[in-house]
C-alpha atoms as a PDB file:
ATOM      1  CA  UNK A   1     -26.216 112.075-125.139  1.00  0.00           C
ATOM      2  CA  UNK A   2     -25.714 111.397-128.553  1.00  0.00           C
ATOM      3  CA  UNK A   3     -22.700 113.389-130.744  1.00  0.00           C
ATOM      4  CA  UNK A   4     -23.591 114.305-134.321  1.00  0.00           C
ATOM      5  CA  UNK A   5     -20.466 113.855-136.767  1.00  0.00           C
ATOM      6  CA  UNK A   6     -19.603 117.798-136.119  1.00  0.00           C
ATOM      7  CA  UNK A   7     -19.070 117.475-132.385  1.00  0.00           C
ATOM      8  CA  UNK A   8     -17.443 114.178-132.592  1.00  0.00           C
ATOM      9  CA  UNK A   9     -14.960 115.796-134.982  1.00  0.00           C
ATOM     10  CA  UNK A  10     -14.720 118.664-132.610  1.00  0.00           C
ATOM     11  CA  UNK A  11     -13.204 116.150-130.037  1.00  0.00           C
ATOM     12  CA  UNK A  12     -10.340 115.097-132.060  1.00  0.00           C
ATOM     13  CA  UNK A  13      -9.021 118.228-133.390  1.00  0.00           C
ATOM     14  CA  UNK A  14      -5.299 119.022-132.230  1.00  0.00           C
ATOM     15  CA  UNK A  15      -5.310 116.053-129.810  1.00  0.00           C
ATOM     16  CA  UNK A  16      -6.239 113.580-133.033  1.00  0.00           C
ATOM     17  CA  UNK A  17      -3.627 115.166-134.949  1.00  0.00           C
ATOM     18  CA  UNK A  18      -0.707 114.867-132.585  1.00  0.00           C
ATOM     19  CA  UNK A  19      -0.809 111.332-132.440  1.00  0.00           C
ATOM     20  CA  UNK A  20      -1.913 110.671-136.046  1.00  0.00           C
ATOM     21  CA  UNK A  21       1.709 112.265-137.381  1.00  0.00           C
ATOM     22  CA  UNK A  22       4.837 110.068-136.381  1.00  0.00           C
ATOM     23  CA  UNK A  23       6.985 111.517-133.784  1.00  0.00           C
ATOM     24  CA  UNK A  24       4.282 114.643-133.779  1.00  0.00           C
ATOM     25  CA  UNK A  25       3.591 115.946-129.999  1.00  0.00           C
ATOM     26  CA  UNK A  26       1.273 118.773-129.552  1.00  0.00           C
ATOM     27  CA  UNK A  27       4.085 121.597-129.208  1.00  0.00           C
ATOM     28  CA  UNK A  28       4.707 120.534-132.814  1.00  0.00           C
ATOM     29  CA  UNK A  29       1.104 121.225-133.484  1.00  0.00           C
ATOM     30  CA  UNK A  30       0.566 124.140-131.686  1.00  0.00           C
ATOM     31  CA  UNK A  31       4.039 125.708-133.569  1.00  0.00           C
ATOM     32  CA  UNK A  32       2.831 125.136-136.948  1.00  0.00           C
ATOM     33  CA  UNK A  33      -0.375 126.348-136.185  1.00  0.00           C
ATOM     34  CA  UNK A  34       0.819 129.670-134.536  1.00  0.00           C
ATOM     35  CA  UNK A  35       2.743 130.029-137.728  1.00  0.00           C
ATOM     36  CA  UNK A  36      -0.383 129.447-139.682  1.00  0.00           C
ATOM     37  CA  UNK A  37      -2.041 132.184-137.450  1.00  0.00           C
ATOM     38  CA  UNK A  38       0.856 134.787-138.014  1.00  0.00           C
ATOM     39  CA  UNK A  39       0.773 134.218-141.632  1.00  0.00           C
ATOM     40  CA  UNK A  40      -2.852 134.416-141.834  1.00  0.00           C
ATOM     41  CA  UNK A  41      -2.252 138.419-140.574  1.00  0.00           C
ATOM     42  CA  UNK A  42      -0.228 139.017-143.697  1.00  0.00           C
ATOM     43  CA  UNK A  43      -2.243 136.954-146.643  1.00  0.00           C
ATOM     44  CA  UNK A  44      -5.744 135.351-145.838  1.00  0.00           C
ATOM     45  CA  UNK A  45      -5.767 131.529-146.153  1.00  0.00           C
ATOM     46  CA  UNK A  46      -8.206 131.521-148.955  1.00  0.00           C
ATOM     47  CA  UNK A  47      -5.279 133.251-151.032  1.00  0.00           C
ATOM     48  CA  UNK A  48      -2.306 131.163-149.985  1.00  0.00           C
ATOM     49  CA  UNK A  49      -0.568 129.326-152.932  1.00  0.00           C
ATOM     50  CA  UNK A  50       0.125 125.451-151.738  1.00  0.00           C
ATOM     51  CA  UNK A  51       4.089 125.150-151.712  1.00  0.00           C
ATOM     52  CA  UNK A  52       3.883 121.433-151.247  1.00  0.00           C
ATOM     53  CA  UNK A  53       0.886 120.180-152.747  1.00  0.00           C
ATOM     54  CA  UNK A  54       0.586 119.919-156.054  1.00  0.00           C
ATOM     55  CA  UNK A  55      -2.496 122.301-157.936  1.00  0.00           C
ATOM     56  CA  UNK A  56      -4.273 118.798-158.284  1.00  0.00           C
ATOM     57  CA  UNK A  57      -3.301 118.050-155.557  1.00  0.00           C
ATOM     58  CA  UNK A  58      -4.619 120.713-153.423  1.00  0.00           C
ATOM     59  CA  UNK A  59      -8.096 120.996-155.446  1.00  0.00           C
ATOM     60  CA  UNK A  60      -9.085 117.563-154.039  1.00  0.00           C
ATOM     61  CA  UNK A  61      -7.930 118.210-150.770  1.00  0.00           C
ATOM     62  CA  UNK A  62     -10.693 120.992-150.677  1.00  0.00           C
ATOM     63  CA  UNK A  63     -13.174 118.558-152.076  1.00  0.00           C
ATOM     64  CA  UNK A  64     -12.114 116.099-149.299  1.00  0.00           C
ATOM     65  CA  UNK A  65     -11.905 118.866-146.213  1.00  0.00           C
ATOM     66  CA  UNK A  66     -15.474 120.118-147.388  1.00  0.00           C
ATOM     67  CA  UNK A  67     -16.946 116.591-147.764  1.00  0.00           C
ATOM     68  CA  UNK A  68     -15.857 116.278-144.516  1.00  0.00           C
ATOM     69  CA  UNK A  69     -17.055 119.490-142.898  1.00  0.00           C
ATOM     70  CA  UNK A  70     -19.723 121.496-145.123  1.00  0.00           C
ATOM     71  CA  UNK A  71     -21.472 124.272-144.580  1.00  0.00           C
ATOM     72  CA  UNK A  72     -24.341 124.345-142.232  1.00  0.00           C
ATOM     73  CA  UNK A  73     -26.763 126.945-141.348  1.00  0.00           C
ATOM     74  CA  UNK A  74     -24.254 127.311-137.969  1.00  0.00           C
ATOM     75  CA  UNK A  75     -21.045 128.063-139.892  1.00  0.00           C
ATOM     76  CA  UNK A  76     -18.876 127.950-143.539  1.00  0.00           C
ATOM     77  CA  UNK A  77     -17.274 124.796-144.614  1.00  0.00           C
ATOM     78  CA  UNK A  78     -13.861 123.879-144.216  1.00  0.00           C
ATOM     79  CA  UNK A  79     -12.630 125.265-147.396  1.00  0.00           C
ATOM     80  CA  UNK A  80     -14.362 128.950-145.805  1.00  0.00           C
ATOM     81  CA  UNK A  81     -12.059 128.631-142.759  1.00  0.00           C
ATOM     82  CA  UNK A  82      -8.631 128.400-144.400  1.00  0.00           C
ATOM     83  CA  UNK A  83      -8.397 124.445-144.102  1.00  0.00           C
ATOM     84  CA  UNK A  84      -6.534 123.439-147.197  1.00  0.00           C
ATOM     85  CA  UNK A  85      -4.044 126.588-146.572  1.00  0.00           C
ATOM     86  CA  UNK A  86      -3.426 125.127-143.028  1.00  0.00           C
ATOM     87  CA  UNK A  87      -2.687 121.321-144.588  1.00  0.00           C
ATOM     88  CA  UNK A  88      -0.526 122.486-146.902  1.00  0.00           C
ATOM     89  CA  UNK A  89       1.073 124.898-144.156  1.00  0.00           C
ATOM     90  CA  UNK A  90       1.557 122.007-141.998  1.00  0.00           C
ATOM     91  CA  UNK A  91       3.138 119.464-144.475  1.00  0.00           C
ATOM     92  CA  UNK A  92       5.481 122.025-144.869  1.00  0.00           C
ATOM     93  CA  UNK A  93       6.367 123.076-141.220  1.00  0.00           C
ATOM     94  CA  UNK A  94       6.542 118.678-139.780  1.00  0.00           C
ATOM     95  CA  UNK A  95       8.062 115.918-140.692  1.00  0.00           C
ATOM     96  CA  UNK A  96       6.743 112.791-141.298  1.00  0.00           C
ATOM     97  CA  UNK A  97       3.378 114.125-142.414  1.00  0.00           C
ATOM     98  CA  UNK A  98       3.894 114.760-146.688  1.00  0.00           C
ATOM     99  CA  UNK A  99       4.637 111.506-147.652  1.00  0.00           C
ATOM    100  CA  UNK A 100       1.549 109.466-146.187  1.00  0.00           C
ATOM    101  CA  UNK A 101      -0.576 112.276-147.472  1.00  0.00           C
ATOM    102  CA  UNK A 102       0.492 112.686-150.926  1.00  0.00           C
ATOM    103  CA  UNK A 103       0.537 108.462-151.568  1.00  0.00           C
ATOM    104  CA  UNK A 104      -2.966 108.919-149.838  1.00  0.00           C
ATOM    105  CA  UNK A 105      -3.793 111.262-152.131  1.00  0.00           C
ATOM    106  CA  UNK A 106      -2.303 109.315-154.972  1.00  0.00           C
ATOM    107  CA  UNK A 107      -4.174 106.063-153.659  1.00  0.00           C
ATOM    108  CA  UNK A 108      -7.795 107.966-153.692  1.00  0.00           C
ATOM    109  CA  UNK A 109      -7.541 108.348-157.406  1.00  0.00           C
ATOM    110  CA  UNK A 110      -5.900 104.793-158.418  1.00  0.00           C
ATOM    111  CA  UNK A 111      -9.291 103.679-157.057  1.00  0.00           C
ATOM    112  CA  UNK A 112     -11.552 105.956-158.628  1.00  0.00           C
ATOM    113  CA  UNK A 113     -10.126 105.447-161.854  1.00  0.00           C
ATOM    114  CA  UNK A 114     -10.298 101.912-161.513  1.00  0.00           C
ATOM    115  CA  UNK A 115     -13.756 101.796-160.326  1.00  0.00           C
ATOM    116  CA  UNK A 116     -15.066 104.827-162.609  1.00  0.00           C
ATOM    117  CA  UNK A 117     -12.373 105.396-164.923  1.00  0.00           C
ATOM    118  CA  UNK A 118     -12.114 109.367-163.168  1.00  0.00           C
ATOM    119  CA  UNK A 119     -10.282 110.775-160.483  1.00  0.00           C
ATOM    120  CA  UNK A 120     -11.667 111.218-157.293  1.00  0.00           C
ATOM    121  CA  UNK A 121     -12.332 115.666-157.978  1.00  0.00           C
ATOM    122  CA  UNK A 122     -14.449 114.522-161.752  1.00  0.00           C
ATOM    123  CA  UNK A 123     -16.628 112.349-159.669  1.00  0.00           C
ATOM    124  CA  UNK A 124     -20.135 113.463-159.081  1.00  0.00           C
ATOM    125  CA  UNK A 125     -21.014 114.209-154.722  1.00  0.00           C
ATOM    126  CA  UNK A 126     -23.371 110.806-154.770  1.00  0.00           C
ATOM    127  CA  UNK A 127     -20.140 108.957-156.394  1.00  0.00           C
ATOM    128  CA  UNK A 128     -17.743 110.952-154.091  1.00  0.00           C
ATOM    129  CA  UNK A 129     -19.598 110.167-150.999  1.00  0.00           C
ATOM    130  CA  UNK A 130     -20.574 106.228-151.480  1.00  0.00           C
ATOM    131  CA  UNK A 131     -16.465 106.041-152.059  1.00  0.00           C
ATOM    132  CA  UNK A 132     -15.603 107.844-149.047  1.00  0.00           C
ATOM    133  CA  UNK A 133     -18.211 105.988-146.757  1.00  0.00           C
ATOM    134  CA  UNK A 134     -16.480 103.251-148.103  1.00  0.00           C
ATOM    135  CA  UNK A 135     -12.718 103.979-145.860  1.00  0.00           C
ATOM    136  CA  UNK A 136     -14.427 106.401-143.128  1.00  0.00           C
ATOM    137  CA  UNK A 137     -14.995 103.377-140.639  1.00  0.00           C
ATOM    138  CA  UNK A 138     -11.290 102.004-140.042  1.00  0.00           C
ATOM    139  CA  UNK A 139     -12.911  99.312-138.082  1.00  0.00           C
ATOM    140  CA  UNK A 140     -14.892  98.200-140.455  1.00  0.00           C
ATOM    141  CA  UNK A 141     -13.199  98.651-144.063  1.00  0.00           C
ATOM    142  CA  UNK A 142     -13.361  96.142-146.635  1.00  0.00           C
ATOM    143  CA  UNK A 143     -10.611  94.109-147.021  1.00  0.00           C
ATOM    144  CA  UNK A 144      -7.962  95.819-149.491  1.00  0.00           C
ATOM    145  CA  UNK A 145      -9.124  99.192-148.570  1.00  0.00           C
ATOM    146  CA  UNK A 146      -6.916  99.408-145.142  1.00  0.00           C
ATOM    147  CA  UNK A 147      -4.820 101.711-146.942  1.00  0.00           C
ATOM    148  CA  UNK A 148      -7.738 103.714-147.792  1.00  0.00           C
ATOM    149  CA  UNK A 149      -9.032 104.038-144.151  1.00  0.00           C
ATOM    150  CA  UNK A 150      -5.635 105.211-142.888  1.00  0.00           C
ATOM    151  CA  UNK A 151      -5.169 108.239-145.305  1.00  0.00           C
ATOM    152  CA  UNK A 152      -8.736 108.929-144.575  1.00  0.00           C
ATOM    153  CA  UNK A 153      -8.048 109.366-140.506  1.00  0.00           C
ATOM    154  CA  UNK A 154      -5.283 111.600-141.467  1.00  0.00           C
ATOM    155  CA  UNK A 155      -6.964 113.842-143.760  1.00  0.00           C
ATOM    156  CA  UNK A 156      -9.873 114.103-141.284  1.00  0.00           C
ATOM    157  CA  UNK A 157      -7.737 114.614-138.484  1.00  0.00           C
ATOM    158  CA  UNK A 158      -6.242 117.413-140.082  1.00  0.00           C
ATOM    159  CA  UNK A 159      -9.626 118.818-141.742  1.00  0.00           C
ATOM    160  CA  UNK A 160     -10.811 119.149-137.516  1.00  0.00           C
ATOM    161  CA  UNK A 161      -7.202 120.131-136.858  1.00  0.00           C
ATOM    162  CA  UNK A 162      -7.431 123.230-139.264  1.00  0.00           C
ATOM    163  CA  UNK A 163     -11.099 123.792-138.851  1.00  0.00           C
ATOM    164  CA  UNK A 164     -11.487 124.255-135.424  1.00  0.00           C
ATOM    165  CA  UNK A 165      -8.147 126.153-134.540  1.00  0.00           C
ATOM    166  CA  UNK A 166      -9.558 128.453-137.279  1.00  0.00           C
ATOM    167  CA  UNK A 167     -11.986 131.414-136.597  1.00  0.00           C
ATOM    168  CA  UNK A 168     -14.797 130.245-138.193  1.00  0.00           C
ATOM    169  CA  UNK A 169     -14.115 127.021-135.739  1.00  0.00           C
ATOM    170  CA  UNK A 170     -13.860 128.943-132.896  1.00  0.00           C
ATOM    171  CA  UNK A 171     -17.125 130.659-133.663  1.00  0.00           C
ATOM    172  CA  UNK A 172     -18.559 127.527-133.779  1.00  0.00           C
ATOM    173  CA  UNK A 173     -17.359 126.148-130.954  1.00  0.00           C
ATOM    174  CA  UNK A 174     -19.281 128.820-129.211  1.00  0.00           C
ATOM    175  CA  UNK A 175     -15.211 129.397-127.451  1.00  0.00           C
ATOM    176  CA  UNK A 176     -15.381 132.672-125.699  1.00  0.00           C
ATOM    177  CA  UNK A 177     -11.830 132.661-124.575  1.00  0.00           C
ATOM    178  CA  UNK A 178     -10.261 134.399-121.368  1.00  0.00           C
ATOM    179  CA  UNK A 179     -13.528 136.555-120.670  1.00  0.00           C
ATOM    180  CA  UNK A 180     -14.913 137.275-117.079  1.00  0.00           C
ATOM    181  CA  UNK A 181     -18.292 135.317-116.172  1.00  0.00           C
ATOM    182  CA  UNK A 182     -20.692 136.513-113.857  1.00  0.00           C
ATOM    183  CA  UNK A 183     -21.454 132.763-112.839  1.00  0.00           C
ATOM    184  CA  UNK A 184     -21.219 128.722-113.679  1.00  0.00           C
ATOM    185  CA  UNK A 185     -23.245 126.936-113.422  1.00  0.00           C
ATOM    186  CA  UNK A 186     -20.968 123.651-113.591  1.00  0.00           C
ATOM    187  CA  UNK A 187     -20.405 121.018-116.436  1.00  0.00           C
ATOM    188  CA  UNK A 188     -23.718 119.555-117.192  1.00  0.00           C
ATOM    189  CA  UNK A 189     -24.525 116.008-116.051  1.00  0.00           C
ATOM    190  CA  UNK A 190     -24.847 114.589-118.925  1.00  0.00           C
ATOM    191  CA  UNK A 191     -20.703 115.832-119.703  1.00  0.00           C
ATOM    192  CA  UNK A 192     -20.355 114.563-116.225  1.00  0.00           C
ATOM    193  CA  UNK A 193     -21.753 111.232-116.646  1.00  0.00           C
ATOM    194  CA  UNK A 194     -19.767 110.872-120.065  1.00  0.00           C
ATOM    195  CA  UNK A 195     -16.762 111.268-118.090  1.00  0.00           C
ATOM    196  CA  UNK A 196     -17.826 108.565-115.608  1.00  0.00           C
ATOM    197  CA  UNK A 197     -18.050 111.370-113.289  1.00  0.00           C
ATOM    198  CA  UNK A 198     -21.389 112.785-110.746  1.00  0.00           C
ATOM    199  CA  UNK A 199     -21.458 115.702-108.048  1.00  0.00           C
ATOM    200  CA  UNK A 200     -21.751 114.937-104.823  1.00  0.00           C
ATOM    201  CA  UNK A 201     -24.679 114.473-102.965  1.00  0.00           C
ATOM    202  CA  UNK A 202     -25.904 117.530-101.182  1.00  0.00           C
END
């Protein structure tokens, strides 16, 4: 069974993010996130001013989330489902997690001004993409882009983090939460045999 880049992200969401944020467990997680919920009732993401980031700051951190999950014809893109609210929201509610960002941040356009004399947000999608494809793959970066590949986990940890603990995520995950089923019908063997698993013989 092959995963498309979607459901792989899927995968990683809050687990991902809990161990990509020093001395983050998932409590920590889920209590920023519950916050982000709560504070969703009273002013939709979309509207949120960034308290941490910076406005440049923030702008390519929706170029980055969206690159990372667009739009499809299933659901909106990151930036639809609150994603650079939540960030932002969650660099202010842990520790440990603003600092690697923001020099991330800071790194992504020391490189594309070096290499195109523009920050990252001025650069055309082809140029955007080629760089990015260039740290997506820690095992595999080029040698003095390490730094690169690191702030490029986190930010795409966080992008699944926010997206899928978001509505629009949840939609898309198909989730239907605590409702009463008629029947199931199991985990399908191909889930089973990904988890090394099979049913027994009957």
């Amino acid at each position: 069974m092959t995963l498309t880049r979607r459901e792989s992200l899927k995968l990683m969401a809050m687990a991902a993010l809990a161990t990509t944020i020093p001395g983050c467990g998932p409590s920590d997680v889920e209590r920023a996130t519950d916050r982000v919920v709560k504070s969703a009732g009273q002013l939709p993401l979309a509207d949120r001013e960034p308290t941490v980031l910076s406005r440049h700051e923030y702008e390519t951190v929706k170029v980055l989330v969206d690159l990372i999950i667009p739009a499809d014809d299933q659901s909106g893109s990151a930036t639809d489902a609150g994603v650079p609210a939540f960030i932002d929201f969650i660099l202010e509610e842990t520790d440990g997690i603003e600092e690697p960002l923001k020099e991330g941040l800071a790194w992504l356009d020391q490189q594309t001004t070096s290499d195109h004399s523009s920050s990252f947000i001025t650069l055309d999608d082809s140029q955007q993409t080629a760089f990015l494809d260039r740290i997506a793959w820690p095992d595999d970066v080029e040698p003095g882009l390490e730094e690169g590949a690191e702030f490029f986990t986190l930010i795409r940890d966080l992008t699944a983090s926010g997206f899928w603990s978001s509505k629009i995520g949840v939609d898309d995950l198909g989730y239907a939460g605590n409702t009463p089923q008629a029947y199931w019908e199991g985990c399908s063997h191909d889930a089973m045999a990904h988890l090394g698993l099979e049913y027994p013989a009957s």
